[in-house]
N, C-alpha and C. Protein backbone atom coordinates (compact mmCIF):
# COMPACT_ATOMS: atom_id res chain seq x y z
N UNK A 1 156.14 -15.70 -12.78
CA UNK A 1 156.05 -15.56 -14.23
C UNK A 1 157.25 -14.77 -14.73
N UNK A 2 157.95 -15.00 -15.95
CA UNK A 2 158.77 -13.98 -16.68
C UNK A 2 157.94 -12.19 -17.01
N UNK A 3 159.10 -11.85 -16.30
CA UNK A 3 159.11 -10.63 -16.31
C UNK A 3 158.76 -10.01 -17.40
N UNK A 4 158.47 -10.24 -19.01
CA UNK A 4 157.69 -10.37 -19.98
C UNK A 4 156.67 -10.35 -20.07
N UNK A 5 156.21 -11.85 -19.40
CA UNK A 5 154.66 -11.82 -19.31
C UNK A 5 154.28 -11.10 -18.54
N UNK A 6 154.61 -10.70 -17.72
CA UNK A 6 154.20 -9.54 -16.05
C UNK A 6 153.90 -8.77 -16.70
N UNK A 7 154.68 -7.78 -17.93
CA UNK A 7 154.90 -6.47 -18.44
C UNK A 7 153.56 -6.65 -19.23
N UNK A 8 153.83 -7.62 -20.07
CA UNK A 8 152.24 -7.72 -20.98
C UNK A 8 150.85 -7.87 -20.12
N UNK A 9 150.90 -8.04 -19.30
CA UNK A 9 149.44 -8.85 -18.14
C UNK A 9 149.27 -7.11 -18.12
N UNK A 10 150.64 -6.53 -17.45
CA UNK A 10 149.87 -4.74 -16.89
C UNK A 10 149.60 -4.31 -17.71
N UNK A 11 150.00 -4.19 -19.25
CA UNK A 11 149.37 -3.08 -20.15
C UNK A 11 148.46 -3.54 -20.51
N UNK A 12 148.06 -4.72 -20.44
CA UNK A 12 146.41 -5.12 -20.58
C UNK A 12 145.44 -5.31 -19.08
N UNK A 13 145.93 -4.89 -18.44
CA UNK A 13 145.20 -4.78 -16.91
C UNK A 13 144.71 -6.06 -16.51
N UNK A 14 145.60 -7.09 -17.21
CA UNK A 14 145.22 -8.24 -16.36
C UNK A 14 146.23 -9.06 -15.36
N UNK A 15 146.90 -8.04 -15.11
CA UNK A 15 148.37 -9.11 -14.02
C UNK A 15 147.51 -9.58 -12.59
N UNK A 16 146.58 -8.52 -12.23
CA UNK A 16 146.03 -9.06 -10.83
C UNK A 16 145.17 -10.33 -11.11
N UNK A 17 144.81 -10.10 -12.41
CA UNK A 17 143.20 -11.26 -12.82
C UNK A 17 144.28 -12.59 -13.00
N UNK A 18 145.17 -12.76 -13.36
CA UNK A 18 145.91 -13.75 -13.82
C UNK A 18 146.73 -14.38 -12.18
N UNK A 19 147.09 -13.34 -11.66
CA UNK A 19 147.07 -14.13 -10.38
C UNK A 19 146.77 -14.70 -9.49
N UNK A 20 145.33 -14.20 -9.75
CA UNK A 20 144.51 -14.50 -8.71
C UNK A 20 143.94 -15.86 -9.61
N UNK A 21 144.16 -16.11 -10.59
CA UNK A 21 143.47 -17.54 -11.11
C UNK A 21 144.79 -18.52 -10.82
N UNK A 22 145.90 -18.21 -11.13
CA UNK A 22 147.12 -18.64 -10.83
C UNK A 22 147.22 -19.62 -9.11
N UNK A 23 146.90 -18.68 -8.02
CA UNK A 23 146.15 -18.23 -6.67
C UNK A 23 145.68 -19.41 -6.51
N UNK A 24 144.40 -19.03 -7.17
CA UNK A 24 143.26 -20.73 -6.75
C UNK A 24 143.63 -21.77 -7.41
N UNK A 25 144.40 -21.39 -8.63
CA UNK A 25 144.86 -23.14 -8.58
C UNK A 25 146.02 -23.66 -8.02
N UNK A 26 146.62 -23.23 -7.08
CA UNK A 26 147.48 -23.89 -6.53
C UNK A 26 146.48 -23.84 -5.07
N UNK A 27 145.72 -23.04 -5.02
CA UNK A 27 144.47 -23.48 -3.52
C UNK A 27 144.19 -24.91 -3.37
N UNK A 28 143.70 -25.29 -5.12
CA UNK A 28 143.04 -26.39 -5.36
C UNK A 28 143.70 -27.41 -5.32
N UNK A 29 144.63 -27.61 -5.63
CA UNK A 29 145.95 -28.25 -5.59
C UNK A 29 146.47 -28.58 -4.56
N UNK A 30 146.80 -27.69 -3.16
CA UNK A 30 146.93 -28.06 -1.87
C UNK A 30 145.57 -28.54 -1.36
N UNK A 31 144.58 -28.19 -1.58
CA UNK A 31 142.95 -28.66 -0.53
C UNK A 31 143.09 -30.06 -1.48
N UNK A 32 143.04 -30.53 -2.77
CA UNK A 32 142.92 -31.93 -3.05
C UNK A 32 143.94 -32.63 -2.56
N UNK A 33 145.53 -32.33 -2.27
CA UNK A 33 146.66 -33.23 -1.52
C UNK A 33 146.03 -33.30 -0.14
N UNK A 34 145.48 -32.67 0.68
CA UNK A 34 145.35 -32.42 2.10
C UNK A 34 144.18 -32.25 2.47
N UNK A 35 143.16 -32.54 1.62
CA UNK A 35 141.31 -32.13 2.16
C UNK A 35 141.31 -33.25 3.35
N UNK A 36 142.04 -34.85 3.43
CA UNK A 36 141.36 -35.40 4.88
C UNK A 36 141.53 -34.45 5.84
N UNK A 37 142.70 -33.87 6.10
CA UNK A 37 143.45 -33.17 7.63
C UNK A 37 142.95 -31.77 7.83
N UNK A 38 142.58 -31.22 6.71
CA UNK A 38 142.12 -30.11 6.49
C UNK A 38 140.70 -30.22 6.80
N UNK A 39 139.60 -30.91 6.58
CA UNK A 39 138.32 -31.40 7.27
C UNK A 39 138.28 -31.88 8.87
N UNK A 40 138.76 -32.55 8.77
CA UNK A 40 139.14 -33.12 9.98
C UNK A 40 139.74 -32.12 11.06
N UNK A 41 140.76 -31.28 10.48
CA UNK A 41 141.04 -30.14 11.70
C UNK A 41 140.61 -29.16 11.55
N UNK A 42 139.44 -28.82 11.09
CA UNK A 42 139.14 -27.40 10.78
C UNK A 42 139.76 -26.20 10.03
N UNK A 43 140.84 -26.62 9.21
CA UNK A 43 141.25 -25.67 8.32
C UNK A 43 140.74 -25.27 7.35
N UNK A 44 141.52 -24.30 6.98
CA UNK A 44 141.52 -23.25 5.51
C UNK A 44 142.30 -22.67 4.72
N UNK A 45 142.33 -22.86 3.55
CA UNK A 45 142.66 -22.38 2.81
C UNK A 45 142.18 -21.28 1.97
N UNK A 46 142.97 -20.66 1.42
CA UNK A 46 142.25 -19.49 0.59
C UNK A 46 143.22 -18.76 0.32
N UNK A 47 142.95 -17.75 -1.11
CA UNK A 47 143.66 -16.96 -2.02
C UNK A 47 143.38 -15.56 -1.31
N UNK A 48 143.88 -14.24 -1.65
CA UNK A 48 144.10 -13.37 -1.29
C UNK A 48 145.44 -12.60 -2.20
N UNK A 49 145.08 -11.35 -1.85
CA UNK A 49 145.67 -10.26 -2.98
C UNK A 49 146.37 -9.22 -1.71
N UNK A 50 147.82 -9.35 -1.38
CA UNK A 50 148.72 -8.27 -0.44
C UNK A 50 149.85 -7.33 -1.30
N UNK A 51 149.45 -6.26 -1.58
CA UNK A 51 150.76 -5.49 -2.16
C UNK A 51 150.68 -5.77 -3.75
N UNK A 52 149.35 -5.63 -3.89
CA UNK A 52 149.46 -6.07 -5.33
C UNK A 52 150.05 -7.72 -5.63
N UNK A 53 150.06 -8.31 -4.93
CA UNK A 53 150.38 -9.90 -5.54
C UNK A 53 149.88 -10.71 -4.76
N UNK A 54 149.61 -11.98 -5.41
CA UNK A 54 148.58 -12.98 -5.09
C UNK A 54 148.98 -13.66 -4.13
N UNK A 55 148.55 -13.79 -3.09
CA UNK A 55 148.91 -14.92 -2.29
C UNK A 55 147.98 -16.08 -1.73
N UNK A 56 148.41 -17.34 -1.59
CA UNK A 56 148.03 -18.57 -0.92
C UNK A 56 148.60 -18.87 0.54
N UNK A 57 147.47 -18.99 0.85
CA UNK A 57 147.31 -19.23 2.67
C UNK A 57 146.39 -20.63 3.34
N UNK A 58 146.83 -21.29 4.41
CA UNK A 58 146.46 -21.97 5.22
C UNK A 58 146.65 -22.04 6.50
N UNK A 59 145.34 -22.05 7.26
CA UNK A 59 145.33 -21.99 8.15
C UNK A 59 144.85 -22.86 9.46
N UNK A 60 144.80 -23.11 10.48
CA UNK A 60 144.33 -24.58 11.39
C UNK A 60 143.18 -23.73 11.71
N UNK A 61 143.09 -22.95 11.48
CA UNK A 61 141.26 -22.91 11.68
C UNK A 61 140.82 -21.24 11.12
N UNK A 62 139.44 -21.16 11.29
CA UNK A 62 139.41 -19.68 10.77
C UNK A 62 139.45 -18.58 11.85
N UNK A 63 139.16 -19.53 13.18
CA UNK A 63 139.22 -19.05 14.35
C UNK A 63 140.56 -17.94 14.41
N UNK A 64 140.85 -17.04 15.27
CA UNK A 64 142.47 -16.95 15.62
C UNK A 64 142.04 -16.76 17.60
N UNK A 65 143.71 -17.30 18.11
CA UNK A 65 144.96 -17.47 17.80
C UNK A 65 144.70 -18.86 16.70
N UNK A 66 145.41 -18.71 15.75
CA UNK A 66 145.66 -19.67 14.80
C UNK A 66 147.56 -19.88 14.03
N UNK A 67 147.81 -20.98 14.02
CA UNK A 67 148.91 -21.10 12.53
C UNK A 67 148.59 -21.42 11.30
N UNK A 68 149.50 -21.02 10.30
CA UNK A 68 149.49 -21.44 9.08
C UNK A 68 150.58 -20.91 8.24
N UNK A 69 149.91 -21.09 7.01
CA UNK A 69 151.31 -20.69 6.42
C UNK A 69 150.81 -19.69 5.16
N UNK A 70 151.89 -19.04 4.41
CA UNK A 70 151.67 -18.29 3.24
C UNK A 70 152.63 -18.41 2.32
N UNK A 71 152.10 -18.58 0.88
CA UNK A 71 153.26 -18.38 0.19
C UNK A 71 152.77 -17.47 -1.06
N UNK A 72 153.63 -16.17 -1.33
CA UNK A 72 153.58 -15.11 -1.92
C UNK A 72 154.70 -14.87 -2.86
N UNK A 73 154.40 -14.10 -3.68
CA UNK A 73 156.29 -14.26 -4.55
C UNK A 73 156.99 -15.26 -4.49
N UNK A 74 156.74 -16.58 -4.32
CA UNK A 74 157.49 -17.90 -4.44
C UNK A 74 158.51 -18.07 -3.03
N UNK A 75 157.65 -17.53 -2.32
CA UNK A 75 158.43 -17.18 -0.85
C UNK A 75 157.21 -18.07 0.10
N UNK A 76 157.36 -18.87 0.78
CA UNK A 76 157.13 -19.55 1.91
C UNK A 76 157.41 -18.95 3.20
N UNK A 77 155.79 -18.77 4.20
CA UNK A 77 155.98 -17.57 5.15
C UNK A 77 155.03 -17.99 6.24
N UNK A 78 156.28 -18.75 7.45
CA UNK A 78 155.28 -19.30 8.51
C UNK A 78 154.49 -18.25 9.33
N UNK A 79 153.09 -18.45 9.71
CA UNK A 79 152.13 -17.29 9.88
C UNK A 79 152.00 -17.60 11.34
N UNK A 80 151.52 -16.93 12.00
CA UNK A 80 151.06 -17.03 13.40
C UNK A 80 150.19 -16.09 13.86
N UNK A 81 148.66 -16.40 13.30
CA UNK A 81 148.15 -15.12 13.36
C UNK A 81 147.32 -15.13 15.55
N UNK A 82 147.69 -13.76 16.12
CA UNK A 82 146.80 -13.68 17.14
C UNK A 82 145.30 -13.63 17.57
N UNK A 83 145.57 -13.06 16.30
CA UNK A 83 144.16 -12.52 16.24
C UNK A 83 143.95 -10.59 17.45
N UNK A 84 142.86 -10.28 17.13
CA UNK A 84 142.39 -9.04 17.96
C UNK A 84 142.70 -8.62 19.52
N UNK A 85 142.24 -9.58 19.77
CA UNK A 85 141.93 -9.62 21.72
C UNK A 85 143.23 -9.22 22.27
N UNK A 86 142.98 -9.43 23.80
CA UNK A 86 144.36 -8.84 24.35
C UNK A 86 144.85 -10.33 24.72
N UNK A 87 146.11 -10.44 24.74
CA UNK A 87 146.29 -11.90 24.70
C UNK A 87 148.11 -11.70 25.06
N UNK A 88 149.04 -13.10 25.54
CA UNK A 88 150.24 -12.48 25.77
C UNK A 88 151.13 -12.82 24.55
N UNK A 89 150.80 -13.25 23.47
CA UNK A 89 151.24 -12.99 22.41
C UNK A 89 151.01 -11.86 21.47
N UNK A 90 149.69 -11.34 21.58
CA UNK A 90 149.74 -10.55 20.25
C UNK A 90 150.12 -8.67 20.98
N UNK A 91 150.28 -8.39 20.08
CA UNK A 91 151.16 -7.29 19.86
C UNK A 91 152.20 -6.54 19.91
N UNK A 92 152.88 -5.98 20.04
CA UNK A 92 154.16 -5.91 19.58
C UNK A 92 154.67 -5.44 20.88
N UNK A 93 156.69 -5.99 20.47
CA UNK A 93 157.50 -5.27 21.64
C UNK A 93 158.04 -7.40 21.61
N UNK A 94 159.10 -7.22 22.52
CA UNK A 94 160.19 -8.66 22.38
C UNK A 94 158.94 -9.32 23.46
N UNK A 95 158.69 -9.07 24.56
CA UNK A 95 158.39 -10.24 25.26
C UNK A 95 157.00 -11.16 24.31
N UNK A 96 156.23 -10.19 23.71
CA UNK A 96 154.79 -10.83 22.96
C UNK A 96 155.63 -11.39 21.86
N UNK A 97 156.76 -11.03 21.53
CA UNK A 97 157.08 -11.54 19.96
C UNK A 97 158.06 -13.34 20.89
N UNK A 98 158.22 -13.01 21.32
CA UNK A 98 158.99 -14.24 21.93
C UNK A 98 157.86 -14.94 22.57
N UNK A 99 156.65 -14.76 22.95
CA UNK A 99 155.57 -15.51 23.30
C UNK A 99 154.72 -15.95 21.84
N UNK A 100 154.87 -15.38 20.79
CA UNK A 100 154.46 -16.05 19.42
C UNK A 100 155.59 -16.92 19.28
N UNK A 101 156.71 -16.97 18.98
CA UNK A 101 157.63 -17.87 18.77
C UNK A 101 157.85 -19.01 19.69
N UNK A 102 157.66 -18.81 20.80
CA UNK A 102 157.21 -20.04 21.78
C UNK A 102 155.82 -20.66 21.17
N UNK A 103 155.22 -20.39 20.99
CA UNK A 103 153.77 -20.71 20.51
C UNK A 103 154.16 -21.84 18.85
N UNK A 104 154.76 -20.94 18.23
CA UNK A 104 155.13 -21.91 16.79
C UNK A 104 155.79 -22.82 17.21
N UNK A 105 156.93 -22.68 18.16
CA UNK A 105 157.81 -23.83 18.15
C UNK A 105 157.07 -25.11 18.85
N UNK A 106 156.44 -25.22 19.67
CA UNK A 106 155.17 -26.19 20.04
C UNK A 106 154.82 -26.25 19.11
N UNK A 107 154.55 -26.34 18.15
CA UNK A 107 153.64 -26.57 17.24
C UNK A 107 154.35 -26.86 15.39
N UNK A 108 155.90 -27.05 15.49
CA UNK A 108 156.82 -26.66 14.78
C UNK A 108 156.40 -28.32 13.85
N UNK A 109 155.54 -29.21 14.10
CA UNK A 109 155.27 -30.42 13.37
C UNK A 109 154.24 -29.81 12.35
N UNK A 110 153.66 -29.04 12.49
CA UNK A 110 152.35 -28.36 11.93
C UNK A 110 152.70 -27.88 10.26
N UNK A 111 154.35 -26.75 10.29
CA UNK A 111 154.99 -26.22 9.36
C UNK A 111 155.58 -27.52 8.75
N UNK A 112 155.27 -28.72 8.62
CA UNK A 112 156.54 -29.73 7.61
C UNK A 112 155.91 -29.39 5.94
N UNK A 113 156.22 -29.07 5.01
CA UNK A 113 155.66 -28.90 4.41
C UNK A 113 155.97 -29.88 3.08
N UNK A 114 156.54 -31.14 3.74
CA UNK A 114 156.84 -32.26 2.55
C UNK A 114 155.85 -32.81 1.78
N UNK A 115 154.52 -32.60 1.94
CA UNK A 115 153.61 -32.80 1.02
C UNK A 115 153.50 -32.13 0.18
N UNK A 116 153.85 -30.93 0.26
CA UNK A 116 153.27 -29.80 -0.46
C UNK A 116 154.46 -29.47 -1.77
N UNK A 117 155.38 -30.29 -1.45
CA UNK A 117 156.71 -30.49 -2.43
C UNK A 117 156.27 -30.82 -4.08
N UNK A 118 155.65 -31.67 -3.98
CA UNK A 118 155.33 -32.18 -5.51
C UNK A 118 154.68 -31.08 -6.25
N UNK A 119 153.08 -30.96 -5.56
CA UNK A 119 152.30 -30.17 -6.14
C UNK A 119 152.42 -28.64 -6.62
N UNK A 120 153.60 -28.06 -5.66
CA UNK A 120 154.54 -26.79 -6.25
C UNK A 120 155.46 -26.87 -6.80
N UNK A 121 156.45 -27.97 -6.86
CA UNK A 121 157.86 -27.92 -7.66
C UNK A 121 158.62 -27.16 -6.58
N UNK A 122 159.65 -26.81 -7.22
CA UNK A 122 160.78 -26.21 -6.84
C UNK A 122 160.15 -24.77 -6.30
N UNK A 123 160.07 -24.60 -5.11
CA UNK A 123 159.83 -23.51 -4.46
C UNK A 123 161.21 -22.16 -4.14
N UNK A 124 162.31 -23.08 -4.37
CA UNK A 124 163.65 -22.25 -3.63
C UNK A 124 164.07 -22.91 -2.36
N UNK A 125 165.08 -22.09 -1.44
CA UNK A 125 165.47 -22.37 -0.39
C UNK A 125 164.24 -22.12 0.51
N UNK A 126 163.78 -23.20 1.81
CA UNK A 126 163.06 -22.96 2.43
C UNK A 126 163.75 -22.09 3.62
């Protein structure tokens, strides 16, 4: 949104309420382009609020280890969540972070996100 409207949303305490409606309709918008594959593979979608701003997320399942994606501030943000457990990807230090990135790149057909082109417009540089 213009930095205008942002300014007006906070002095009326509605910038979070406006994003978060903002949020679900672009939820709705990706689950109606993609509800077969998204049924079919067990995904999800869903809105969420990080750092004060709204974000949209999908995911291949609700399970984790899982992928998906996020997009926040008009920023597109491939996810790779581990999840909890002890596992040889999740937690930090190069060899687990290079065992998540092995993990996406198998799976690097998953991130195409040419469907999702229309229904957002012009996102920026991916």
């Amino acid at each position: 949104m213009p930095d205008e409207a942002v300014a007006i949303l906070k002095s009326a305490r509605l910038d979070a309420t406006v994003q978060k409606m903002r949020c679900r309709h672009v939820s709705s918008l990706v689950w109606a382009e993609l509800a077969p594959e998204i049924k079919q593979g067990g995904g999800i979608v869903r809105t969420a609020m990080s750092r004060g701003q709204g974000i949209v997320e999908m995911f291949t399942a609700e399970t984790t280890p899982c992928f998906g994606w996020q997009i926040q501030e008009g920023q597109f943000q491939l996810v790779y969540l581990t999840g909890s457990g002890p596992g040889p990807a999740h937690g930090p230090g190069p060899t687990r972070r290079a065992a998540r990135e092995q993990e996406a790149r198998a799976s690097r057909d998953y991130f195409c996100f040419d469907r999702a082109r229309t229904p957002l417009g012009d996102t920026g540089p991916e």
